[in-house]
N, C-alpha and C. Protein backbone atom coordinates (compact mmCIF):
# COMPACT_ATOMS: atom_id res chain seq x y z
N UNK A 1 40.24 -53.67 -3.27
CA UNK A 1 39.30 -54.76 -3.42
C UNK A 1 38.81 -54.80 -4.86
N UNK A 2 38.87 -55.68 -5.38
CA UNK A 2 38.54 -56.02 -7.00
C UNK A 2 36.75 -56.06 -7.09
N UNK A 3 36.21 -56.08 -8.22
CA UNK A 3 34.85 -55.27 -8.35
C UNK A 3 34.32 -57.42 -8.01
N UNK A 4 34.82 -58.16 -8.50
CA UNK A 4 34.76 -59.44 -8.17
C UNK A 4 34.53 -59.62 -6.73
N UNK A 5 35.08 -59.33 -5.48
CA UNK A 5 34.79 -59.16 -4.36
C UNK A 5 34.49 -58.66 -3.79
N UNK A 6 33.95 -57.20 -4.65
CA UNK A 6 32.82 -56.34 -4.29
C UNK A 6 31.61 -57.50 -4.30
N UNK A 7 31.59 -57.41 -5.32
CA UNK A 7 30.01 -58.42 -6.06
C UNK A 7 29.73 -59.48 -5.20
N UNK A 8 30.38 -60.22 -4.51
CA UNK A 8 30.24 -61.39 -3.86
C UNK A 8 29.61 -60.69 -2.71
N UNK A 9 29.75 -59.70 -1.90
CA UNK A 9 29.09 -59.25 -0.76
C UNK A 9 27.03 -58.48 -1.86
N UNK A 10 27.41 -58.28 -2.74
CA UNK A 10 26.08 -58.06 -3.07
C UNK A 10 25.43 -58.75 -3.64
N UNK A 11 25.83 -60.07 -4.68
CA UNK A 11 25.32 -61.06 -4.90
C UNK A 11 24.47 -61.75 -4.34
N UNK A 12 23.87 -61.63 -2.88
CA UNK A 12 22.97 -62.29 -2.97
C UNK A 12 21.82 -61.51 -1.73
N UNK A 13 22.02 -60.04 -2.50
CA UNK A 13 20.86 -58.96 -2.53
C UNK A 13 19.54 -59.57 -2.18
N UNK A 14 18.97 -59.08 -1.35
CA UNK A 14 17.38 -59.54 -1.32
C UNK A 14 16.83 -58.08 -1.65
N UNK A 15 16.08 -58.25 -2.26
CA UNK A 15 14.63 -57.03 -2.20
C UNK A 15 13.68 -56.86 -2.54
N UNK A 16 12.60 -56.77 -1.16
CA UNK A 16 11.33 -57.15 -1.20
C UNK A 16 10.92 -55.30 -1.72
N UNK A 17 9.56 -55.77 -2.11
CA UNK A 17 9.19 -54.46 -2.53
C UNK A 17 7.54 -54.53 -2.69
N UNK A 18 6.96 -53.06 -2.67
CA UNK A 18 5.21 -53.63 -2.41
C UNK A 18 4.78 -54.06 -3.26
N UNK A 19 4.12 -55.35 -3.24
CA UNK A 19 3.23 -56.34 -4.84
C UNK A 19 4.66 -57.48 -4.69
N UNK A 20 5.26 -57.60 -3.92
CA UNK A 20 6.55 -58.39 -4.31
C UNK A 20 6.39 -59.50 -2.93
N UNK A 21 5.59 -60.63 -3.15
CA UNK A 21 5.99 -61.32 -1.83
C UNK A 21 7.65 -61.64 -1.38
N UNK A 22 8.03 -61.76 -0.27
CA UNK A 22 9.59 -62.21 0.49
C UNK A 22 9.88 -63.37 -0.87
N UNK A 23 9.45 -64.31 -0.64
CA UNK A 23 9.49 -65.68 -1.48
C UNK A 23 9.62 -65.50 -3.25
N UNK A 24 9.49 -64.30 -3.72
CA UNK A 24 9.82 -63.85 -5.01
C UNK A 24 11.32 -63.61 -5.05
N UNK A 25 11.58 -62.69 -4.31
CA UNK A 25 13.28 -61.94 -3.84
C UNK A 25 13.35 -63.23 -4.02
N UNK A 26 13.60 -63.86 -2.81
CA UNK A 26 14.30 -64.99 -2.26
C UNK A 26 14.38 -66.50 -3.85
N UNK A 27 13.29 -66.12 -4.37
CA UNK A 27 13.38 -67.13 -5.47
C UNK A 27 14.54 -66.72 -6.75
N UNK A 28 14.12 -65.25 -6.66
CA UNK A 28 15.26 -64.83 -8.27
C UNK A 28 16.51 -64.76 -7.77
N UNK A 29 16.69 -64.79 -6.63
CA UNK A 29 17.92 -64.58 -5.70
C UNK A 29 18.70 -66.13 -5.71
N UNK A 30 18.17 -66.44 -5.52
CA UNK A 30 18.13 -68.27 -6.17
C UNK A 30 18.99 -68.66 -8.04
N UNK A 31 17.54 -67.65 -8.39
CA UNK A 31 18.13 -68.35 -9.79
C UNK A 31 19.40 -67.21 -10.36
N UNK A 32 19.97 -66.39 -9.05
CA UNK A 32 21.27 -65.54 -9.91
C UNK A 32 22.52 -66.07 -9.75
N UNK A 33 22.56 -66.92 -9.24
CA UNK A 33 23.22 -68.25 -8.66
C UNK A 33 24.79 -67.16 -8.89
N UNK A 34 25.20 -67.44 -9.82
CA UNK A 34 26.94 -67.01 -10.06
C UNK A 34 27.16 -65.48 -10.50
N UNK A 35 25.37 -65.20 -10.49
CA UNK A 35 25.70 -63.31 -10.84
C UNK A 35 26.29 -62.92 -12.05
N UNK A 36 27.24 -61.70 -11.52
CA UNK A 36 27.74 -60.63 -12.92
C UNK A 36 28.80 -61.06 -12.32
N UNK A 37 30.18 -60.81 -13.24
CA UNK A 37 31.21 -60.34 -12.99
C UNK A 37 31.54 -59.00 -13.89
N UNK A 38 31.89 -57.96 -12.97
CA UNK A 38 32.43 -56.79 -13.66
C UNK A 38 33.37 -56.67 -13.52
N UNK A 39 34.22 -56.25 -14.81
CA UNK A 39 35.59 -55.93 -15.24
C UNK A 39 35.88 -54.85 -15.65
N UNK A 40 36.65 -54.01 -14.61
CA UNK A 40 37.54 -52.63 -15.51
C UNK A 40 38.64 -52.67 -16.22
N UNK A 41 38.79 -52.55 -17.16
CA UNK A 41 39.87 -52.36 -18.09
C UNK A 41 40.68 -51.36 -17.53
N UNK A 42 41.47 -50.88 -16.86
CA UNK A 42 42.11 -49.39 -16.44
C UNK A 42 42.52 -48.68 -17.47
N UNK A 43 43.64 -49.65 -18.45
CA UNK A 43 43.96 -48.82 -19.21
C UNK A 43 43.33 -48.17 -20.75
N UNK A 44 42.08 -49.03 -20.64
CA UNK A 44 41.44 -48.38 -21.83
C UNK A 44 40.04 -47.39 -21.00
N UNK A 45 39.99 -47.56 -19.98
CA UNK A 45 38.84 -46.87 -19.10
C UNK A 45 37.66 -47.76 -19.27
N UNK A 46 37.37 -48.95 -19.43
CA UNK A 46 36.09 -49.49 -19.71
C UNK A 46 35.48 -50.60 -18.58
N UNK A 47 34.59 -50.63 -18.65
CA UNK A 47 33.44 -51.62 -17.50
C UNK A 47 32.85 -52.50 -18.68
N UNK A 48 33.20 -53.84 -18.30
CA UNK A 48 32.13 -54.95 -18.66
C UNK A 48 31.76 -55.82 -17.77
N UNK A 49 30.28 -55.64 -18.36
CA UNK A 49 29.12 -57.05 -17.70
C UNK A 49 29.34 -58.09 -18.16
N UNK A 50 29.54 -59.19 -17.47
CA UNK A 50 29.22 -60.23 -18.00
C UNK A 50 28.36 -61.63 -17.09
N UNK A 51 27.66 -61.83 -17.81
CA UNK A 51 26.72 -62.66 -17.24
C UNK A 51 27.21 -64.29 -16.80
N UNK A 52 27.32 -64.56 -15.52
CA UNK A 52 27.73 -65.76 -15.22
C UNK A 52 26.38 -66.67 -14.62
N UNK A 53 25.30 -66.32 -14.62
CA UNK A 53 24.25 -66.88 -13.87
C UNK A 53 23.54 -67.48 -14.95
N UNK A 54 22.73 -68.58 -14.80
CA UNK A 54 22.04 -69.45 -15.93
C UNK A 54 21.03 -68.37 -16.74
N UNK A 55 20.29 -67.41 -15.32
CA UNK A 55 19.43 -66.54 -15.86
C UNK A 55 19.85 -65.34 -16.50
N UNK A 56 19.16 -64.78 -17.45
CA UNK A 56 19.79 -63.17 -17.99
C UNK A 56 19.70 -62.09 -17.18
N UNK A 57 20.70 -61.25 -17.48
CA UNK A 57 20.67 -59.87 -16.67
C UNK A 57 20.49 -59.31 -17.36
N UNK A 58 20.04 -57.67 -16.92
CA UNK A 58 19.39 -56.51 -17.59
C UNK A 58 20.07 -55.23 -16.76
N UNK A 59 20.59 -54.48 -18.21
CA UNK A 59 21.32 -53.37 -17.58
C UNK A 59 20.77 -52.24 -18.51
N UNK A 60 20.68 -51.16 -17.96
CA UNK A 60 20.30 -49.94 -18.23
C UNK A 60 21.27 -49.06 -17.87
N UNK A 61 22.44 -48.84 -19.00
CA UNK A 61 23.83 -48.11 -19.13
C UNK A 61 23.80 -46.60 -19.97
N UNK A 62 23.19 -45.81 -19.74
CA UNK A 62 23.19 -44.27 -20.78
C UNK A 62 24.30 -44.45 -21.56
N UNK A 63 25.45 -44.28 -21.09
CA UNK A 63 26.84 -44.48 -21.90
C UNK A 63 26.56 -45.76 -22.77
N UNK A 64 26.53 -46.80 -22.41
CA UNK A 64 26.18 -47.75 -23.53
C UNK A 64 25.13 -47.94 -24.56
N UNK A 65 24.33 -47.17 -24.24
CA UNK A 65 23.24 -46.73 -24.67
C UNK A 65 23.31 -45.81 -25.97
N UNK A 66 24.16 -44.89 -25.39
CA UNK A 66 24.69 -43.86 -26.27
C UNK A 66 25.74 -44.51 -27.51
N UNK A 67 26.91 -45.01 -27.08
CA UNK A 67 27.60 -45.69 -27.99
C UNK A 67 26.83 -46.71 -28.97
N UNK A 68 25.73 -47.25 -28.47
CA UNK A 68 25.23 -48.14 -29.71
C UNK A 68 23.97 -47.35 -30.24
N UNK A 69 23.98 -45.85 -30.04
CA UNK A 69 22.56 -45.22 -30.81
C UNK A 69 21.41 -45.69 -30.50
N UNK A 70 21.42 -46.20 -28.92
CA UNK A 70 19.54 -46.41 -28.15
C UNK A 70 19.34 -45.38 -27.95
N UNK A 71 17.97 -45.50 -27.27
CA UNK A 71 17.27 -44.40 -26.75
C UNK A 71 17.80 -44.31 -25.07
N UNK A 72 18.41 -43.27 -24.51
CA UNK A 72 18.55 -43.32 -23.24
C UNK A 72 18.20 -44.07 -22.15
N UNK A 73 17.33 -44.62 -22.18
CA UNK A 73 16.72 -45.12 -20.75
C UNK A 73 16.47 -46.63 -21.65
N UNK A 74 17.04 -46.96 -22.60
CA UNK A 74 17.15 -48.81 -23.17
C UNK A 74 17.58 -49.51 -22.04
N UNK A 75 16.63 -50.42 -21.83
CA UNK A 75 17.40 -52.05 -21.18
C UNK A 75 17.94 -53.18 -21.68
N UNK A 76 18.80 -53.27 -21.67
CA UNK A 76 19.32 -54.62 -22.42
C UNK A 76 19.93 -56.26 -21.96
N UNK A 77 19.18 -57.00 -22.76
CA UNK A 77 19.35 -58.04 -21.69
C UNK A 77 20.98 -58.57 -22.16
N UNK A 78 21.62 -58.98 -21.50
CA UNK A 78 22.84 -59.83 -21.07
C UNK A 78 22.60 -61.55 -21.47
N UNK A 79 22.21 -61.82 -22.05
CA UNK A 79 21.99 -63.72 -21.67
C UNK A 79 23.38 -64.04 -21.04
N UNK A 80 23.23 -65.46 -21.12
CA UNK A 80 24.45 -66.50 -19.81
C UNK A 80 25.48 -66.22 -20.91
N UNK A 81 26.55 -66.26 -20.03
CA UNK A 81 28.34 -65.96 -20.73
C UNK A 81 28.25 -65.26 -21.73
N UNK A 82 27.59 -64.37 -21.82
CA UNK A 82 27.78 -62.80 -22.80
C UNK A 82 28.49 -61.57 -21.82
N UNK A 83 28.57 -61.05 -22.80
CA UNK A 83 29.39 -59.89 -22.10
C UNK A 83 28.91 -58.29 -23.02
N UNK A 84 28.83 -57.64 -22.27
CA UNK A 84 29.14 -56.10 -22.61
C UNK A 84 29.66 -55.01 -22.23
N UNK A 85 30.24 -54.26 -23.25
CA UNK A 85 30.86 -53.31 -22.32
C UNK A 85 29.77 -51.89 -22.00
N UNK A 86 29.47 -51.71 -20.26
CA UNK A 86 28.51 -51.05 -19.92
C UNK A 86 29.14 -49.22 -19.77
N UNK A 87 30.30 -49.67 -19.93
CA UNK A 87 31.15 -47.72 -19.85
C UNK A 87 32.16 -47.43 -20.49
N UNK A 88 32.27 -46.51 -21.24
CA UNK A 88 33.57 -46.23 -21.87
C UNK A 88 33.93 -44.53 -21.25
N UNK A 89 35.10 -44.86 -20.51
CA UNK A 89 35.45 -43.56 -19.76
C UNK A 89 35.74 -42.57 -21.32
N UNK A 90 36.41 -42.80 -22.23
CA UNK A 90 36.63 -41.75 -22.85
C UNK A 90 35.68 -41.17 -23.74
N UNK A 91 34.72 -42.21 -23.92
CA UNK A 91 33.45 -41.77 -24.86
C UNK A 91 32.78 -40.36 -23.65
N UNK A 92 32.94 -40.90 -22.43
CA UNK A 92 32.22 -39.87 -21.42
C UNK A 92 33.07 -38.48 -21.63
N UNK A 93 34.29 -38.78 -21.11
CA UNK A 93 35.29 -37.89 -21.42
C UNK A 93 34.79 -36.62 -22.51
N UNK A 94 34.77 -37.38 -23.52
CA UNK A 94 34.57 -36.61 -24.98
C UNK A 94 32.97 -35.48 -25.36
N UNK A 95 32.21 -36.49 -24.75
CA UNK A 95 31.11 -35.68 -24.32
C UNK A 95 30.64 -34.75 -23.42
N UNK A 96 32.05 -34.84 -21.94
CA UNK A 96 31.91 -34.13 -21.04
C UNK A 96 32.64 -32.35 -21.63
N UNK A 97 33.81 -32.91 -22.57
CA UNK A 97 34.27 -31.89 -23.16
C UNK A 97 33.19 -30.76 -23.82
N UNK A 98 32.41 -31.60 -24.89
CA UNK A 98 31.62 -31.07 -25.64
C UNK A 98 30.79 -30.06 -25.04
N UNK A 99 30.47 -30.81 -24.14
CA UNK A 99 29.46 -30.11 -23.55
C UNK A 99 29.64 -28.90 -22.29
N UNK A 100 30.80 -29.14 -22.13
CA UNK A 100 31.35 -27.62 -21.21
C UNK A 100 31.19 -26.25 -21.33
N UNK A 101 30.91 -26.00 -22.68
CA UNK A 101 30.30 -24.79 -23.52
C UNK A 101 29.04 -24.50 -23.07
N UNK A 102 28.36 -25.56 -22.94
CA UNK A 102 27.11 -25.12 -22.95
C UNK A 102 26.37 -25.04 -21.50
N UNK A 103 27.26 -24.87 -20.80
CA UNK A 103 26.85 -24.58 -19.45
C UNK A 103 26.72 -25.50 -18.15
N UNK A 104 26.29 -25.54 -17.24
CA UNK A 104 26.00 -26.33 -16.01
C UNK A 104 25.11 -27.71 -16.71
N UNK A 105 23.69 -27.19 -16.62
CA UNK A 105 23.07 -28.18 -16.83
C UNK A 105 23.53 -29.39 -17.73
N UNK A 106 24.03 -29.04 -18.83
CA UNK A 106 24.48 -29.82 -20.00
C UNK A 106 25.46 -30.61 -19.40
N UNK A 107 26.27 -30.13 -18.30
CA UNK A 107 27.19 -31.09 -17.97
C UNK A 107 26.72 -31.36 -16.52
N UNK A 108 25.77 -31.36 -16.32
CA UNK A 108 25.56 -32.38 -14.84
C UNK A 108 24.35 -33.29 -15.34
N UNK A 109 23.64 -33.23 -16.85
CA UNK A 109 23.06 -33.73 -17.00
C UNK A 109 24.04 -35.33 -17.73
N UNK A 110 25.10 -34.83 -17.92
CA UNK A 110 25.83 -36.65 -18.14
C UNK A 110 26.01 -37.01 -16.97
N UNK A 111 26.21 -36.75 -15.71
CA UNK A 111 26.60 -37.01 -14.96
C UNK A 111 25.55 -38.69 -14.70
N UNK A 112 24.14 -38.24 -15.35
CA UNK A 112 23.18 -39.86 -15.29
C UNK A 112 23.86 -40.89 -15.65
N UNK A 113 24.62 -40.83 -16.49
CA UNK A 113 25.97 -41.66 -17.84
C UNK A 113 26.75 -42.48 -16.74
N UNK A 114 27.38 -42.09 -15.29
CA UNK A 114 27.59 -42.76 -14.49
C UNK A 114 26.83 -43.52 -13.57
N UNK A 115 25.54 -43.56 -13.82
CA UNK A 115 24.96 -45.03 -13.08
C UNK A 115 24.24 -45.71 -13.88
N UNK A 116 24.48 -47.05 -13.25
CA UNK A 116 24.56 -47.91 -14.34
C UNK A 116 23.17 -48.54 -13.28
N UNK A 117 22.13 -49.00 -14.08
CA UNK A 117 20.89 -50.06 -13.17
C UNK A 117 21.27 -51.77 -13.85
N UNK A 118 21.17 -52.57 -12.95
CA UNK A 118 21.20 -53.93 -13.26
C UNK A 118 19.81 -54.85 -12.42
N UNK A 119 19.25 -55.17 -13.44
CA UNK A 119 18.68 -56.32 -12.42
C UNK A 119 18.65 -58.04 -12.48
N UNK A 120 18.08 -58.76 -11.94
CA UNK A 120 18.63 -60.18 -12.23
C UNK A 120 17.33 -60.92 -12.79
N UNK A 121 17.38 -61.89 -13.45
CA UNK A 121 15.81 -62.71 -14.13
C UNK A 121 14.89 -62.32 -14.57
N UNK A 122 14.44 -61.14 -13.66
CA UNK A 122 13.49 -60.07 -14.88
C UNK A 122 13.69 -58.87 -15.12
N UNK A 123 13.55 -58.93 -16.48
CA UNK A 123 13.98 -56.99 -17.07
C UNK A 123 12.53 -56.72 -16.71
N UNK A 124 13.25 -55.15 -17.01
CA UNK A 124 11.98 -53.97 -16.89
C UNK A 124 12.11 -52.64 -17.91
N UNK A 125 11.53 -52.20 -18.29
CA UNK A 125 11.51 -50.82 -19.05
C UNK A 125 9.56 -51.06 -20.47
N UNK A 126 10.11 -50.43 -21.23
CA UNK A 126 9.12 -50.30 -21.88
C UNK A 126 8.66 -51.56 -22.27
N UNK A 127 9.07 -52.37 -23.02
CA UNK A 127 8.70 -53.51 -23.64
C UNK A 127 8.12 -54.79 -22.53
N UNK A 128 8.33 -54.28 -21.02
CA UNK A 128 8.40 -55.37 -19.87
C UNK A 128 7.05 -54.82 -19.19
N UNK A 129 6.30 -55.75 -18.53
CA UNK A 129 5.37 -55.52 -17.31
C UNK A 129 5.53 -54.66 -16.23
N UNK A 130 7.03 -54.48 -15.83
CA UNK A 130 7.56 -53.83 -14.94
C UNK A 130 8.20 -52.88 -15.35
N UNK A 131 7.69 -51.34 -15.49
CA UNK A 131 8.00 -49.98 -16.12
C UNK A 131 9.22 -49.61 -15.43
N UNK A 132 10.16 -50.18 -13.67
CA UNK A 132 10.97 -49.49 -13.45
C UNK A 132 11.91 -50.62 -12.70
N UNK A 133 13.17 -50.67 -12.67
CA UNK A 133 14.09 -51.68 -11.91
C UNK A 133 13.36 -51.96 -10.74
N UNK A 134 12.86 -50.93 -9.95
CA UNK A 134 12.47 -51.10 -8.29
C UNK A 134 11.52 -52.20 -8.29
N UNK A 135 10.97 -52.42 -9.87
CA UNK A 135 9.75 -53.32 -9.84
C UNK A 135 10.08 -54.69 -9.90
N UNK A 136 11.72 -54.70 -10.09
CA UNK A 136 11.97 -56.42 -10.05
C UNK A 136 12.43 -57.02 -8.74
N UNK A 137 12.28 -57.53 -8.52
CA UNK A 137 12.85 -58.33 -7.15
C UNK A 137 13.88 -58.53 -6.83
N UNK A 138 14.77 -58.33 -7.94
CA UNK A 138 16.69 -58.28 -6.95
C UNK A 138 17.19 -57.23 -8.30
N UNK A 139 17.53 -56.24 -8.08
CA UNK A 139 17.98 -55.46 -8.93
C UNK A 139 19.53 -54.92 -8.28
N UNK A 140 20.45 -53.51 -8.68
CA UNK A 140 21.23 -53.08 -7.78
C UNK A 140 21.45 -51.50 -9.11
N UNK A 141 22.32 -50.57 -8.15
CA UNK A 141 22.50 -49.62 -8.85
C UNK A 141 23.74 -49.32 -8.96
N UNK A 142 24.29 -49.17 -9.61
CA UNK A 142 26.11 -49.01 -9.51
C UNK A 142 25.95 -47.60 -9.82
N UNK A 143 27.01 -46.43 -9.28
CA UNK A 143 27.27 -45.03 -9.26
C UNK A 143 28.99 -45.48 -9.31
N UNK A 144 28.96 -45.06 -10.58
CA UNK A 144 30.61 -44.72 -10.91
C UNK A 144 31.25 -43.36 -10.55
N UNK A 145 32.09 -43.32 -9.36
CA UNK A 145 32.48 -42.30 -9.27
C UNK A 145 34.26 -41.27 -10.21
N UNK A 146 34.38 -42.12 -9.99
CA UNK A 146 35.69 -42.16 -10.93
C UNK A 146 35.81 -41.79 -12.13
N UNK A 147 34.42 -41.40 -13.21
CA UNK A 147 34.79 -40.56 -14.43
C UNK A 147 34.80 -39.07 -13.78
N UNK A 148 33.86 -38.83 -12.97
CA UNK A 148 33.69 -37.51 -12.26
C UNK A 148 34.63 -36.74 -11.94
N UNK A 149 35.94 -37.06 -11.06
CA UNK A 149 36.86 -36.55 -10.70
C UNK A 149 37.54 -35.57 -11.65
N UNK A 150 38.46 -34.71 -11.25
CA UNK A 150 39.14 -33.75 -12.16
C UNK A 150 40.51 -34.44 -12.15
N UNK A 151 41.06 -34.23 -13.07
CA UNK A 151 42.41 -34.88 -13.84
C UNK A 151 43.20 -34.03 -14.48
């Protein structure tokens, strides 16, 4: 099943949450109209977002994060027909190496590097009203399992 027909069964996510009337969900749920489409590259190992909905999306990617020198826990918004790439398997790769030396923690602490937070119409993090994804009204969490595996 392609990540395209994944998305179509979650695309039109409701989630209510406390301080969040039904009719909020149900409204941003509205304006995500055409969603994300995510794309894996196989042969270069990479994930991109790209924004097909009028409204912007907001993703909070460690790995992407990392590759452009943010601060870990950055949100970044997506506007309409932009794109980014939210994973680079070998950048993980390279860091998973690095860090094998230095014990357990160091390497289950990338393991965060595989989930990716998205939410739809309103961001959240420092600069936003809403300090955490749970606080927006249609958000989702992607867990990449597939850098994890042994090879």
């Amino acid at each position: 099943m392609r990540w395209s027909q994944r998305w179509q069964r979650v695309r039109d996510f409701r989630r209510t949450r406390r301080g969040h009337a039904a009719s909020t969900a149900t409204t941003a749920t509205q304006q995500v109209l055409s969603g994300v489409k995510l794309t894996y590259v196989r042969h270069q190992g990479t994930l991109f977002a790209e924004c097909e909905s009028d409204s912007a999306i907001f993703v909070q990617s460690r790995n992407c994060n990392y590759i452009h020198g943010f601060h870990p826990t950055t949100v970044v918004k997506i506007a309409n027909k932009c794109s980014l790439k939210i994973f680079d398997e070998q950048c993980f790769r390279r860091l998973l190496a690095e860090c094998s030396t230095r014990g357990f923690d160091a390497s289950y602490e990338l393991t965060k590097m595989t989930i990716i937070r998205m939410s739809f119409v309103k961001g959240w993090g420092a600069e936003y009203q809403r300090k955490d994804v749970t606080s927006t009204p249609c958000w989702i969490e992607i867990h990449l399992h597939a850098p994890l595996t042994v090879r």
